[in-house]
C-alpha atoms as a PDB file:
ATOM      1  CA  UNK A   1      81.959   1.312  17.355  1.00  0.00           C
ATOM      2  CA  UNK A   2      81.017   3.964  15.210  1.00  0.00           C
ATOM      3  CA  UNK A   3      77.431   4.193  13.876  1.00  0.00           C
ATOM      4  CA  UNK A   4      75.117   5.996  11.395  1.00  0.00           C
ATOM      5  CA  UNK A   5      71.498   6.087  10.346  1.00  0.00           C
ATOM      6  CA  UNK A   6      70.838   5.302   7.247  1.00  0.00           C
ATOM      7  CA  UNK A   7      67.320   3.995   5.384  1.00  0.00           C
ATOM      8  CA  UNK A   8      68.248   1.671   2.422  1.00  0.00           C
ATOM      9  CA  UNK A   9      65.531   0.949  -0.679  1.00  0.00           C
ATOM     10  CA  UNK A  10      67.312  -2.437  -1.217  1.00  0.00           C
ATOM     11  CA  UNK A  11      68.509  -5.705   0.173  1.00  0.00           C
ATOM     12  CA  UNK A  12      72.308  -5.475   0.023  1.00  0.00           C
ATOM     13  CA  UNK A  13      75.475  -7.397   1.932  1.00  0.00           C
ATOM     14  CA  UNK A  14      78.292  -4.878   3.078  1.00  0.00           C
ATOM     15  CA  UNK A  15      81.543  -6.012   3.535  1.00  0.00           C
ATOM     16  CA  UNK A  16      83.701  -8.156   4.217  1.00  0.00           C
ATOM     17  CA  UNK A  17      85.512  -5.909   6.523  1.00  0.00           C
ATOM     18  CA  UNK A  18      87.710  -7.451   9.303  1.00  0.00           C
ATOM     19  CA  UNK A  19      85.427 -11.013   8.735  1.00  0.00           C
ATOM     20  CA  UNK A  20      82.358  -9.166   9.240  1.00  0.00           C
ATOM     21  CA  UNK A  21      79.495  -8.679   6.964  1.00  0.00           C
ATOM     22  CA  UNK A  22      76.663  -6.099   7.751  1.00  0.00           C
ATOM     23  CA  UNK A  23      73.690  -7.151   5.517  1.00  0.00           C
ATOM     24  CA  UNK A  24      70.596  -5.268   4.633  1.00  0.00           C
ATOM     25  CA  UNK A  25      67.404  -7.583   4.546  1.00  0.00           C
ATOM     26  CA  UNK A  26      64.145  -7.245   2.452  1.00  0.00           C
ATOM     27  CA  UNK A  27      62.195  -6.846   5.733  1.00  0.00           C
ATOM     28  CA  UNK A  28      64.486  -4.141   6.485  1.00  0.00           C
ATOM     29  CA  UNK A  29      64.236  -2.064   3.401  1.00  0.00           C
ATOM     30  CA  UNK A  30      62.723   1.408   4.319  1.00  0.00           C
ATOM     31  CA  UNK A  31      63.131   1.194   7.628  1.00  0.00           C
ATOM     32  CA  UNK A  32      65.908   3.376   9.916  1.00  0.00           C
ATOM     33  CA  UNK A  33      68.620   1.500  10.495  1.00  0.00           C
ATOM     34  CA  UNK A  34      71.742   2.018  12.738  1.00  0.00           C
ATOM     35  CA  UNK A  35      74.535   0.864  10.820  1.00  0.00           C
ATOM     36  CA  UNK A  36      78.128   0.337  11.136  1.00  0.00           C
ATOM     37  CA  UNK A  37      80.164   3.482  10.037  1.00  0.00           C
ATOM     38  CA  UNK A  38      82.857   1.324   8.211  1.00  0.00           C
ATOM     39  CA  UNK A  39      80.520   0.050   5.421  1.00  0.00           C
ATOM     40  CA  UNK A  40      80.658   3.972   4.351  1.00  0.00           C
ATOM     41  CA  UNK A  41      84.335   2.476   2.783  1.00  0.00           C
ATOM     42  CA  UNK A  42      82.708  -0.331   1.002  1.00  0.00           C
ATOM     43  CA  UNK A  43      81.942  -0.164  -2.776  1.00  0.00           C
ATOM     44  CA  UNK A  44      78.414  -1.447  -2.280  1.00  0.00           C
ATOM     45  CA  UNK A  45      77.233   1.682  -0.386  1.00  0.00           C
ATOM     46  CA  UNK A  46      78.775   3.891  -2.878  1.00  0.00           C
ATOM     47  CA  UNK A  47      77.586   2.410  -5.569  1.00  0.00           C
ATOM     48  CA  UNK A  48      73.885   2.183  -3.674  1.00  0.00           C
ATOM     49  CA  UNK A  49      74.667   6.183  -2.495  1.00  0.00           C
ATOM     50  CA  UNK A  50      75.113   7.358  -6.412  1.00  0.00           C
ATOM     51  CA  UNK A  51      71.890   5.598  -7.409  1.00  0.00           C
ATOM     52  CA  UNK A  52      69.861   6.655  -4.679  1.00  0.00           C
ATOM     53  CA  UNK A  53      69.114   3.806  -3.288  1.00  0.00           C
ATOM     54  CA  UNK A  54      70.478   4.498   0.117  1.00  0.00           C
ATOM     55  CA  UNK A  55      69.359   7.609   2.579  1.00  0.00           C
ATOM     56  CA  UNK A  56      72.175   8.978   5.222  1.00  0.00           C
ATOM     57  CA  UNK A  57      70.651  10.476   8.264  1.00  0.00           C
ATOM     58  CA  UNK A  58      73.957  12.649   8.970  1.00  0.00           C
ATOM     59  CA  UNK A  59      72.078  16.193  10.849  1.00  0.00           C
ATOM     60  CA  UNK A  60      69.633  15.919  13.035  1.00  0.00           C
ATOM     61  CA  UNK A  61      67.200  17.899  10.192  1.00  0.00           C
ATOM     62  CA  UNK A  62      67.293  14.946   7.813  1.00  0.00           C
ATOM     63  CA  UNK A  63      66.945  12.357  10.522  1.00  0.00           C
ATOM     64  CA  UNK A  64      63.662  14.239  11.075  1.00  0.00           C
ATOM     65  CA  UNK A  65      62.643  14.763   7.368  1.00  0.00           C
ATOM     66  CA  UNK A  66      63.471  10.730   7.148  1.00  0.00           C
ATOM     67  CA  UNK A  67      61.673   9.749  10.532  1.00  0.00           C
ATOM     68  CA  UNK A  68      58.712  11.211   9.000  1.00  0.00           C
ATOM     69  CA  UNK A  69      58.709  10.227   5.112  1.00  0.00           C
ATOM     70  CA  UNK A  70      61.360   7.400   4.920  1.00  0.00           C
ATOM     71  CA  UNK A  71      59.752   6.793   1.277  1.00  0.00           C
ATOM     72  CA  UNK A  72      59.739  10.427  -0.261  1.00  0.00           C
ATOM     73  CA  UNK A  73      61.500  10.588  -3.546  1.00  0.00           C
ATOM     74  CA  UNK A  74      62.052   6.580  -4.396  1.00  0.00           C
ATOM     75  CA  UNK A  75      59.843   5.535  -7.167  1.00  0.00           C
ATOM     76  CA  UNK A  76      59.066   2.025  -7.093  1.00  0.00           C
ATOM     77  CA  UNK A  77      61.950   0.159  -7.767  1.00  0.00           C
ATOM     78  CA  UNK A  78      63.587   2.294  -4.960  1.00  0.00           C
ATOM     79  CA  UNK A  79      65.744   4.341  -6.975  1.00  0.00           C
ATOM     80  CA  UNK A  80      65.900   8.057  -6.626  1.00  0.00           C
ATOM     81  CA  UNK A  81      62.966   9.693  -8.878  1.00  0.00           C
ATOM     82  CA  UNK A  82      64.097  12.973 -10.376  1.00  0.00           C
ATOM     83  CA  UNK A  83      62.355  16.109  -9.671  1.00  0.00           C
ATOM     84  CA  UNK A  84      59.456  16.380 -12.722  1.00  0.00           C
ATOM     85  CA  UNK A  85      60.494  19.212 -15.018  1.00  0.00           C
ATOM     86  CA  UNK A  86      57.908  22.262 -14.884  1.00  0.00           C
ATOM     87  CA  UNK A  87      54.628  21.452 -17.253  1.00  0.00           C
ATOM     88  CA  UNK A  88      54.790  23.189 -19.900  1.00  0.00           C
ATOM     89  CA  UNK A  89      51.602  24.646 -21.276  1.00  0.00           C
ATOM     90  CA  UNK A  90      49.962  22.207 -24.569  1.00  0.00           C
ATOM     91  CA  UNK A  91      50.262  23.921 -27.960  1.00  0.00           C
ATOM     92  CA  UNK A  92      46.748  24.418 -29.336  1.00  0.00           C
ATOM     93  CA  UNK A  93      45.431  21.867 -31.911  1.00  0.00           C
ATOM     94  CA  UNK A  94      46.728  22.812 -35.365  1.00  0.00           C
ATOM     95  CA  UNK A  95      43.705  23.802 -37.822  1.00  0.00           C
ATOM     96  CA  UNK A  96      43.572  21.987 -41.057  1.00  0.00           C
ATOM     97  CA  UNK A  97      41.527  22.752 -44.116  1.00  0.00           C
ATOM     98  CA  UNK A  98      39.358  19.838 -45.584  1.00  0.00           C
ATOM     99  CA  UNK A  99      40.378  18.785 -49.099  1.00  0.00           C
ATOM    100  CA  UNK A 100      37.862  18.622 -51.966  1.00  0.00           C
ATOM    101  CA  UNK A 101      35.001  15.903 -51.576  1.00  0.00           C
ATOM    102  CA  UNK A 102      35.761  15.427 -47.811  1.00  0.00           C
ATOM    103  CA  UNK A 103      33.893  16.226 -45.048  1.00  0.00           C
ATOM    104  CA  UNK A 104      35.601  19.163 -42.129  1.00  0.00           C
END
């Protein structure tokens, strides 16, 4: 049988697929798991793909880069966190004149 390694950021059930169901635990979320290469046909793993949910160890570079920071990138509801846009620099403080009887 074909396998993968994959790190998923949720519970999830995969399948059915010929009366078999591979399922994703809590305990299991974040860890690397060796899963079955037909739930890559399953609309739960695509779904879980596009929202970044789930983490495919296909070289042998990203197996490493996930072996050592399975986490990097989820936020905390273990979704995919975009990339924070560059800081831009704060405008100064716009200088107002005090009216008539008030105080500057």
């Amino acid at each position: 049988m074909d396998t993968f390694l994959m790190i998923c950021s949720v519970a999830a059930d995969f399948g059915p697929y010929r009366g078999e169901l591979y399922r994703v635990r809590p305990q299991d979320i974040g860890i690397m798991l060796q899963a079955p290469a037909w739930i890559k046909d399953t609309m739960m793993y695509k779904w879980l793909l596009a929202d970044g949910a789930i983490k495919v160890a296909d070289t042998a570079e990203k197996q490493k880069e996930l072996e050592n920071d399975p986490l990097k990138g989820l936020g905390a509801d273990g979704k995919a966190q975009e990339e924070p846009a560059e800081e831009q620099p704060a405008k100064p403080a716009r200088k107002t004149r005090a009216k008539k009887g008030e105080e500057a």
